[in-house]
Protein backbone atom coordinates (compact mmCIF):
# COMPACT_ATOMS: atom_id res chain seq x y z
CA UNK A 1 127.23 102.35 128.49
CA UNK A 2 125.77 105.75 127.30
CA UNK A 3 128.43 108.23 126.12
CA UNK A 4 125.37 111.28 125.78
CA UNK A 5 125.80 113.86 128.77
CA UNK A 6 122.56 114.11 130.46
CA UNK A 7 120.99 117.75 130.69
CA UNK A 8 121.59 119.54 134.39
CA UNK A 9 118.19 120.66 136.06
CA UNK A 10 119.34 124.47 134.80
CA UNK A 11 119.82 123.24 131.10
CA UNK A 12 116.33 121.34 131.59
CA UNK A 13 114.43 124.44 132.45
CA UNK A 14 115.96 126.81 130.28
CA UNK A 15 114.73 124.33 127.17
CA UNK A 16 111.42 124.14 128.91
CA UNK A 17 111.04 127.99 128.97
CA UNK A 18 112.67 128.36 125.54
CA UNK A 19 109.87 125.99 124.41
CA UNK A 20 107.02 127.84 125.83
CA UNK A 21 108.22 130.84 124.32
CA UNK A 22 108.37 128.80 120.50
CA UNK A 23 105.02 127.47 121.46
CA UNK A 24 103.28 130.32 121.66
CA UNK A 25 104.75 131.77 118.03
CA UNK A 26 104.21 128.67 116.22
CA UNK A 27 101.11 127.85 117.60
CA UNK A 28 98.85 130.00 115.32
CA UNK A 29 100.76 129.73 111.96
CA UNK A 30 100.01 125.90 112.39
CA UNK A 31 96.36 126.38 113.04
CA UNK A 32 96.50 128.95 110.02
CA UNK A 33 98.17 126.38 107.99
CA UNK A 34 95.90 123.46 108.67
CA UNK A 35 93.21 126.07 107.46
CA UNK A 36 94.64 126.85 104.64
CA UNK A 37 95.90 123.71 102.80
CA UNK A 38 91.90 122.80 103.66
CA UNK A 39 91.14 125.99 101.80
CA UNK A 40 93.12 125.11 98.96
CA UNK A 41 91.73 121.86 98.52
CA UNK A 42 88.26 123.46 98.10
CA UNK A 43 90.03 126.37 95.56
CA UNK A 44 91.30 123.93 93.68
CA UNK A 45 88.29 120.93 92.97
CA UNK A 46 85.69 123.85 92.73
CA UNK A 47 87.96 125.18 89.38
CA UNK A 48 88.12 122.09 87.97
CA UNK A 49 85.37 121.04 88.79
CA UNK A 50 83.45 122.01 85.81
CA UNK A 51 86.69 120.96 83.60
CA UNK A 52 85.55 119.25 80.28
CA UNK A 53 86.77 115.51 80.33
CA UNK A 54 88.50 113.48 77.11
CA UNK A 55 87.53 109.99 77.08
CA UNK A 56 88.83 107.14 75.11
CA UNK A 57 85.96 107.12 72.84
CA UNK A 58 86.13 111.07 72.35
CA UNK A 59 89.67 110.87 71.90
CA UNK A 60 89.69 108.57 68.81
CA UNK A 61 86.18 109.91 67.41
CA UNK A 62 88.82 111.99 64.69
CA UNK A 63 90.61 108.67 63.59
CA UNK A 64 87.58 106.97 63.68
CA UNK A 65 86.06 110.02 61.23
CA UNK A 66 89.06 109.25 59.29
CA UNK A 67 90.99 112.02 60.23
CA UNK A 68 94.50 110.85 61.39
CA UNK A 69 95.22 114.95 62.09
CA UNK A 70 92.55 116.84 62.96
CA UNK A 71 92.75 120.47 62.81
CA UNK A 72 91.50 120.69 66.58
CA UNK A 73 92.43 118.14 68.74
CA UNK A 74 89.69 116.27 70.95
CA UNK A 75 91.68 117.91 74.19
CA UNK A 76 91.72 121.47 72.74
CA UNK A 77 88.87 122.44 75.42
CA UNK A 78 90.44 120.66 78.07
CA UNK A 79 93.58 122.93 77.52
CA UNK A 80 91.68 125.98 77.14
CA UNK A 81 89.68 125.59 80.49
CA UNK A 82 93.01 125.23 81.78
CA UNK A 83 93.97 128.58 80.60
CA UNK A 84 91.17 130.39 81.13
CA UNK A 85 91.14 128.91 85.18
CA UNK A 86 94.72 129.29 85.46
CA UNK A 87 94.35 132.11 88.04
CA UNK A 88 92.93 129.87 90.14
CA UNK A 89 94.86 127.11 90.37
CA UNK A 90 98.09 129.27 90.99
CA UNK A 91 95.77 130.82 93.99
CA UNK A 92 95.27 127.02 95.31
CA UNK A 93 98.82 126.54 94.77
CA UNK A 94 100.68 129.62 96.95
CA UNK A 95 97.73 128.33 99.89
CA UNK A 96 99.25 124.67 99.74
CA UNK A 97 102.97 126.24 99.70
CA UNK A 98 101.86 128.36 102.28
CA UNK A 99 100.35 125.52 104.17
CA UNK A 100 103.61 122.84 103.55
CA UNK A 101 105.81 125.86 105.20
CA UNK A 102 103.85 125.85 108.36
CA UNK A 103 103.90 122.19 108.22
CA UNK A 104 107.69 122.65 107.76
CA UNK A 105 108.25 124.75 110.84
CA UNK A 106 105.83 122.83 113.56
CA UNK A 107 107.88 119.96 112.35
CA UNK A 108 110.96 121.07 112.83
CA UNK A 109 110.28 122.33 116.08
CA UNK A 110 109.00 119.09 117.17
CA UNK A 111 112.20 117.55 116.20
CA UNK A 112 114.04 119.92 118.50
CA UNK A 113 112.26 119.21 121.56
CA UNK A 114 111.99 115.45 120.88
CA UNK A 115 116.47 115.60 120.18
CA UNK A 116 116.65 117.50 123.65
CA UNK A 117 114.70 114.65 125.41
CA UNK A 118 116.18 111.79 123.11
CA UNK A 119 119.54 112.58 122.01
CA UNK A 120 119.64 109.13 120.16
CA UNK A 121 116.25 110.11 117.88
CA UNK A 122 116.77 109.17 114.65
CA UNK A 123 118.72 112.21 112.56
CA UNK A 124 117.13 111.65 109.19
CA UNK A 125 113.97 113.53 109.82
CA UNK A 126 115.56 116.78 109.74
CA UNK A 127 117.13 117.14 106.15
CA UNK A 128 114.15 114.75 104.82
CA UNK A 129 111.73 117.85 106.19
CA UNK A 130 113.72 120.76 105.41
CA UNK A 131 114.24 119.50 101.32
CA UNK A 132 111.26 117.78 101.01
CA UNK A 133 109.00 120.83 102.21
CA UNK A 134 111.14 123.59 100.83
CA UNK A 135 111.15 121.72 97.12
CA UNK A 136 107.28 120.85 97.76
CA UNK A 137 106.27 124.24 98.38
CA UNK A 138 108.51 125.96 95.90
CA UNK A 139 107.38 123.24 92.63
CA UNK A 140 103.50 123.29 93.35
CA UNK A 141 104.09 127.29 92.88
CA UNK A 142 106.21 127.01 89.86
CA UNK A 143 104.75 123.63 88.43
CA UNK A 144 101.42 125.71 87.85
CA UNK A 145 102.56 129.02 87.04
CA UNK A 146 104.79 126.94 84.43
CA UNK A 147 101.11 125.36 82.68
CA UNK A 148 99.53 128.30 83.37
CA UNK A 149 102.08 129.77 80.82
CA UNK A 150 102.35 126.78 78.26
CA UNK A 151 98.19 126.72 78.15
CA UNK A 152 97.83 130.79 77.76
CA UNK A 153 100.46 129.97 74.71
CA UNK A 154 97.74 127.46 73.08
CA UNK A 155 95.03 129.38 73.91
CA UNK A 156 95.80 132.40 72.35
CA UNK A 157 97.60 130.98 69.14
CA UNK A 158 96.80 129.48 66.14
CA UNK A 159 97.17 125.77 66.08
CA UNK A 160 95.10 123.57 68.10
CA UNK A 161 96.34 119.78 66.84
CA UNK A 162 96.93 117.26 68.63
CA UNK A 163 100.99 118.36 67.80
CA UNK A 164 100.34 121.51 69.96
CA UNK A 165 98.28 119.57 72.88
CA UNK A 166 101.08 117.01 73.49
CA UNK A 167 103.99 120.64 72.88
CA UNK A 168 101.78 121.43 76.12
CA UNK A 169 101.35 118.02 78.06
CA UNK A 170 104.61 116.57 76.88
CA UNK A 171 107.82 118.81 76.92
CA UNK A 172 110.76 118.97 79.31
CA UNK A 173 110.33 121.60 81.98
CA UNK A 174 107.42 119.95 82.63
CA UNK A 175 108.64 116.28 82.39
CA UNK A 176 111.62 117.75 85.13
CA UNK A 177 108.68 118.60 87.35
CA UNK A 178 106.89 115.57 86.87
CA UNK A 179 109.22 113.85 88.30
CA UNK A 180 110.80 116.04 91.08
CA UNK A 181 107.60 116.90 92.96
CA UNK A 182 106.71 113.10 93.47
CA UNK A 183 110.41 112.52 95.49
CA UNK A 184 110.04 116.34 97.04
CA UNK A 185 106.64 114.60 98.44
CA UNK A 186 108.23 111.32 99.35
CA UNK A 187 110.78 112.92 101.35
CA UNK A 188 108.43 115.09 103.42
CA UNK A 189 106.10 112.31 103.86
CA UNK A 190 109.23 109.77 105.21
CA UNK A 191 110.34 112.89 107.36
CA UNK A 192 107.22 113.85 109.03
CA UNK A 193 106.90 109.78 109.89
CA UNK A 194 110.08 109.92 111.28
CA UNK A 195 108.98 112.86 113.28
CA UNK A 196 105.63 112.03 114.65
CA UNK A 197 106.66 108.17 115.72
CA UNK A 198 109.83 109.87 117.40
CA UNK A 199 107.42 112.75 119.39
CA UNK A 200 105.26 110.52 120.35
CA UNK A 201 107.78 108.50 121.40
CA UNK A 202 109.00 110.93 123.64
CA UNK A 203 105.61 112.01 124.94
CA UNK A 204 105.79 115.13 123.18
CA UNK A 205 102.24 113.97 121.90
CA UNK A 206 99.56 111.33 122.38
CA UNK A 207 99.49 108.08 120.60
CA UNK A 208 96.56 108.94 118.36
CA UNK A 209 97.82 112.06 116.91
CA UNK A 210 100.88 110.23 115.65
CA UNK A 211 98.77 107.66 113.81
CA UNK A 212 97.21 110.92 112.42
CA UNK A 213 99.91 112.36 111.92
CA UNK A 214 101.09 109.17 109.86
CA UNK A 215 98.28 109.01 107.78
CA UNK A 216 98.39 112.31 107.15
CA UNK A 217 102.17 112.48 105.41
CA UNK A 218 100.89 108.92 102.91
CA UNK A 219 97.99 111.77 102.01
CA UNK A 220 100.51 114.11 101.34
CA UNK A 221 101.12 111.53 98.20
CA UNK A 222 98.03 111.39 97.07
CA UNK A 223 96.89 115.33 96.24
CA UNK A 224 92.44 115.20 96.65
CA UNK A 225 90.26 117.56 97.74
CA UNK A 226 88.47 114.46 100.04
CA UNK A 227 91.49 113.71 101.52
CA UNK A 228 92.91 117.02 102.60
CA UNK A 229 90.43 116.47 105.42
CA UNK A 230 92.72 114.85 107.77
CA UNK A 231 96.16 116.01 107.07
CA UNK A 232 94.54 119.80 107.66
CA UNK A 233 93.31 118.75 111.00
CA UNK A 234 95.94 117.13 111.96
CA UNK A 235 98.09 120.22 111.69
CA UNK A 236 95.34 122.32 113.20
CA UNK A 237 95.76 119.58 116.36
CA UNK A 238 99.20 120.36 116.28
CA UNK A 239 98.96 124.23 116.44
CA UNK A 240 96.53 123.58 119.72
CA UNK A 241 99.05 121.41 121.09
CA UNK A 242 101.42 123.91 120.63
CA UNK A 243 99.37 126.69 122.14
CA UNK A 244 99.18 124.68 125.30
CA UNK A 245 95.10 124.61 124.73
CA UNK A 246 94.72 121.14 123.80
CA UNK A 247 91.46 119.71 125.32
CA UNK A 248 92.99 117.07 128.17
CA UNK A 249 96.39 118.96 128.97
CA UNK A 250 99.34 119.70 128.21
CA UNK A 251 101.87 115.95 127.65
CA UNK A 252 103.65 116.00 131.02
CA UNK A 253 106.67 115.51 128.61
CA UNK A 254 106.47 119.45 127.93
CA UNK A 255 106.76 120.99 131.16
CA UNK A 256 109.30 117.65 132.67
CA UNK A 257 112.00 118.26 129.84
CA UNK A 258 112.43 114.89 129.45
CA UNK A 259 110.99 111.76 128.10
CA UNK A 260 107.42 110.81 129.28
CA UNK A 261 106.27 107.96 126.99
CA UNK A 262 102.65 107.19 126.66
CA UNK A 263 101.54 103.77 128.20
CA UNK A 264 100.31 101.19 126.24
CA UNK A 265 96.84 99.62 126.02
CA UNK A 266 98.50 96.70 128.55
CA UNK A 267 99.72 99.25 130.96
CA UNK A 268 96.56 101.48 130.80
CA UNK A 269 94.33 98.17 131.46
CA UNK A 270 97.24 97.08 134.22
CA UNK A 271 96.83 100.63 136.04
CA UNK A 272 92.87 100.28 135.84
CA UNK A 273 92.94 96.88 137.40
CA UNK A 274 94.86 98.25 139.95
CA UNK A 275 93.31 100.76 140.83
CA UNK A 276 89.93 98.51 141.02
CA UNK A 277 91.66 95.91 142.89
CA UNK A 278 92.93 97.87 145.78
CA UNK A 279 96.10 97.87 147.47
CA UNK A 280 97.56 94.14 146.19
CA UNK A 281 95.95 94.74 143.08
CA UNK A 282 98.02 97.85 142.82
CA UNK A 283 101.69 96.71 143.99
CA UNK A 284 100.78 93.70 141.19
CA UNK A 285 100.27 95.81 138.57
CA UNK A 286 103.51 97.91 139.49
CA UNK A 287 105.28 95.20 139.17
CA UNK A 288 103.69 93.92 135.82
CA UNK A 289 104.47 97.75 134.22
CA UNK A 290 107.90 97.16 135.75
CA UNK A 291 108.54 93.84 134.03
CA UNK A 292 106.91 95.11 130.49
CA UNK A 293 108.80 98.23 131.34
CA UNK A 294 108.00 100.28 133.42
CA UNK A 295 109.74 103.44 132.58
CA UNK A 296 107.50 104.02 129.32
CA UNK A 297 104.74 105.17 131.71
CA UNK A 298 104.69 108.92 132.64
CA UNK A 299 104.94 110.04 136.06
CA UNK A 300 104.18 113.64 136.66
CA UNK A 301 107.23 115.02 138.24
CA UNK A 302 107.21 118.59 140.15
CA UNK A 303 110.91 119.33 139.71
CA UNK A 304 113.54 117.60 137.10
CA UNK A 305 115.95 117.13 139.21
CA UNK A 306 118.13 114.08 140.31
CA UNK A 307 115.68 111.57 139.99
CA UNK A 308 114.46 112.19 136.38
CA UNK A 309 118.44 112.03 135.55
CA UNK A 310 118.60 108.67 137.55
CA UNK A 311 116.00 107.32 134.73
CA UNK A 312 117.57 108.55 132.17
CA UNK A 313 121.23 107.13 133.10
CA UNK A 314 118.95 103.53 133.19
CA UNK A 315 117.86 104.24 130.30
CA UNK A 316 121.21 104.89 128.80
CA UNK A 317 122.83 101.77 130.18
CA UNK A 318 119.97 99.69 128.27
C-alpha cells in the first residue's frame, strides 16, 4: 500500500499553471543553449584546426640526431600555437559553460514536473545534475584560462626544452583538472539519464527524445566538434517542448498533471488493429492493453479530477 498523498484537483492545477509560467522562461535559454554549445564546437575545431601536430617520428628526430636535450623541444610549436590561440579557446569555453547551465536548468525543471507526477522517481538525478553541471561549467572555464596562462609563460620566456614542455603539460593544477572534469562529466551524463528515462516515463516527453536525450549525455564524454551535433539539438528540442511549440502537441502529461506514459510499439500496433478491425477488434485490443497494462497508455482527460486520482491510487497499490 502507497503511503504518498495524492495531489487534490486544486494542487494539480496550480502545478499545471506554475509550469506554464516556467515553460515559457526556460523555453528560450534552452533553444539559446543548444545554439550555443553548437557554436562552440565550431569556435573551438576551427582554432585548432590549423594546430601543428608532433608525431612519434618527429618527436624522437632529436635523439635520433643524437641530441638527448635539445635546446627546442619537437612540441615547442605545438605550445606556442596554443598561446598565441588561447583567446579563442577560452571564447569556446564560456559558450560550452554557458551552454551546460542551460542544460542545467531545463533539467532540473524537468525533474520537478516529473517528482510532482511520480513522487517515487528516482532522487539521484538531482544532486548528480546540480554538481556535475555546476563543476562542468566552472572547470572548462578555468581548465583553459589555466593553459592559456602556463603556454603565454613558455611562449614568452626563454627556455623551450623538452623540461619546459612537460613544466606545461605535466604539473599539478593541471593534473587536479585532469582528473576532476572527467567525474564532473560523468555525473552530469548519469544525471541527465536519470532524468530523461524518468520524463519520459512520465509522459513529460516522447520516447524518441529520451533516446536522444541519452545519447546525448554519453556525448557529453566524449568532447568533438562532429558530435556536438546531437546533444545541441537535442536541447534545442527541449526548449520547443518547453515553449509549448513542439510540432505534434503538447504531451497530454503537461496540461493532465499527472502521469501519461507513452504506449509502446505493442500497444500502438494493438490500437491500430483495433481501430481497423471495428468494434470486436476494438474491445480485443482493450483488453490486450489492459492485460500488458493498460494504464501506460495516455488518455486525454478534460478535468483531473477523481478519476485520474482513482489511477493513481491503482497505481500505488501495485
Amino acid at each position: 500500500m502507497s503511503t504518498e498523498t495524492e495531489p487534490t484537483p486544486a494542487e494539480i492545477k496550480q502545478q499545471v499553471a506554475h509550469e506554464s509560467e516556467r515553460r515559457a522562461r526556460l523555453g528560450v535559454p534552452a533553444v539559446a543553449g543548444g545554439v550555443l554549445y553548437m557554436l562552440s564546437g565550431i569556435i573551438i575545431s576551427s582554432t585548432i584546426g590549423d594546430a601543428p601536430s608532433v608525431g612519434v617520428l618527429q618527436g624522437l628526430q632529436p635523439a635520433l640526431s643524437g641530441q638527448a636535450s635539445p635546446a627546442v623541444s619537437p612540441r615547442a610549436a605545438e605550445i606556442k600555437f596554443d598561446s598565441e590561440h588561447s583567446f579563442g579557446l577560452i571564447a569556446g569555453s564560456v559558450l560550452v559553460a554557458i551552454a551546460i547551465g542551460a542544460l542545467v536548468l531545463a533539467l532540473l525543471f524537468l525533474q520537478d514536473g516529473t517528482r510532482f507526477r511520480r513522487p517515487r522517481s528516482n532522487r539521484a538525478a538531482r544532486p548528480l545534475v546540480l554538481f556535475g553541471g555546476a563543476l562542468m561549467a566552472l572547470l572548462s572555464v578555468v581548465t583553459q584560462i589555466f593553459l592559456g596562462i602556463k603556454t603565454h609563460q613558455f611562449a614568452s620566456g626563454h627556455d623551450f626544452s623538452n623540461h619546459a614542455v612537460t613544466a606545461v603539460t605535466h604539473n599539478t593544477g593541471y593534473d587536479i583538472l585532469a582528473y576532476i572534469t572527467p567525474l564532473a562529466a560523468i555525473a552530469l551524463a548519469a544525471g541527465m539519464i536519470i532524468t530523461v528515462t524518468n520524463t519520459v516515463r512520465v509522459g513529460l516527453m516522447p520516447r524518441w527524445m529520451g533516446i536522444v536525450g541519452g545519447v546525448s549525455a554519453v556525448l557529453l564524454l566524449l568532447p568533438a566538434a562532429t558530435l556536438d551535433l546531437i546533444p545541441s539539438f537535442w536541447l534545442v528540442a527541449t526548449g520547443i517542448l518547453l515553449m509549448e511549440r513542439f510540432p505534434k502537441g503538447d504531451p497530454p502529461a503537461w496540461a493532465a498533471g499527472e502521469a501519461r506514459p507513452w504506449p509502446s510499439q505493442a500497444e500502438l500496433r494493438a490500437e491500430r488493429e483495433a481501430q481497423q478491425g471495428g468494434g470486436g477488434g476494438r474491445r480485443g485490443a482493450q483488453a490486450a492493453l489492459s492485460t500488458a497494462g493498460g494504464d501506460l497508455a495516455p488518455e486525454p482527460i478534460a478535468h483531473p479530477g477523481g478519476s485520474s486520482r482513482k489511477r493513481r491510487r491503482k497505481r500505488g497499490r501495485r
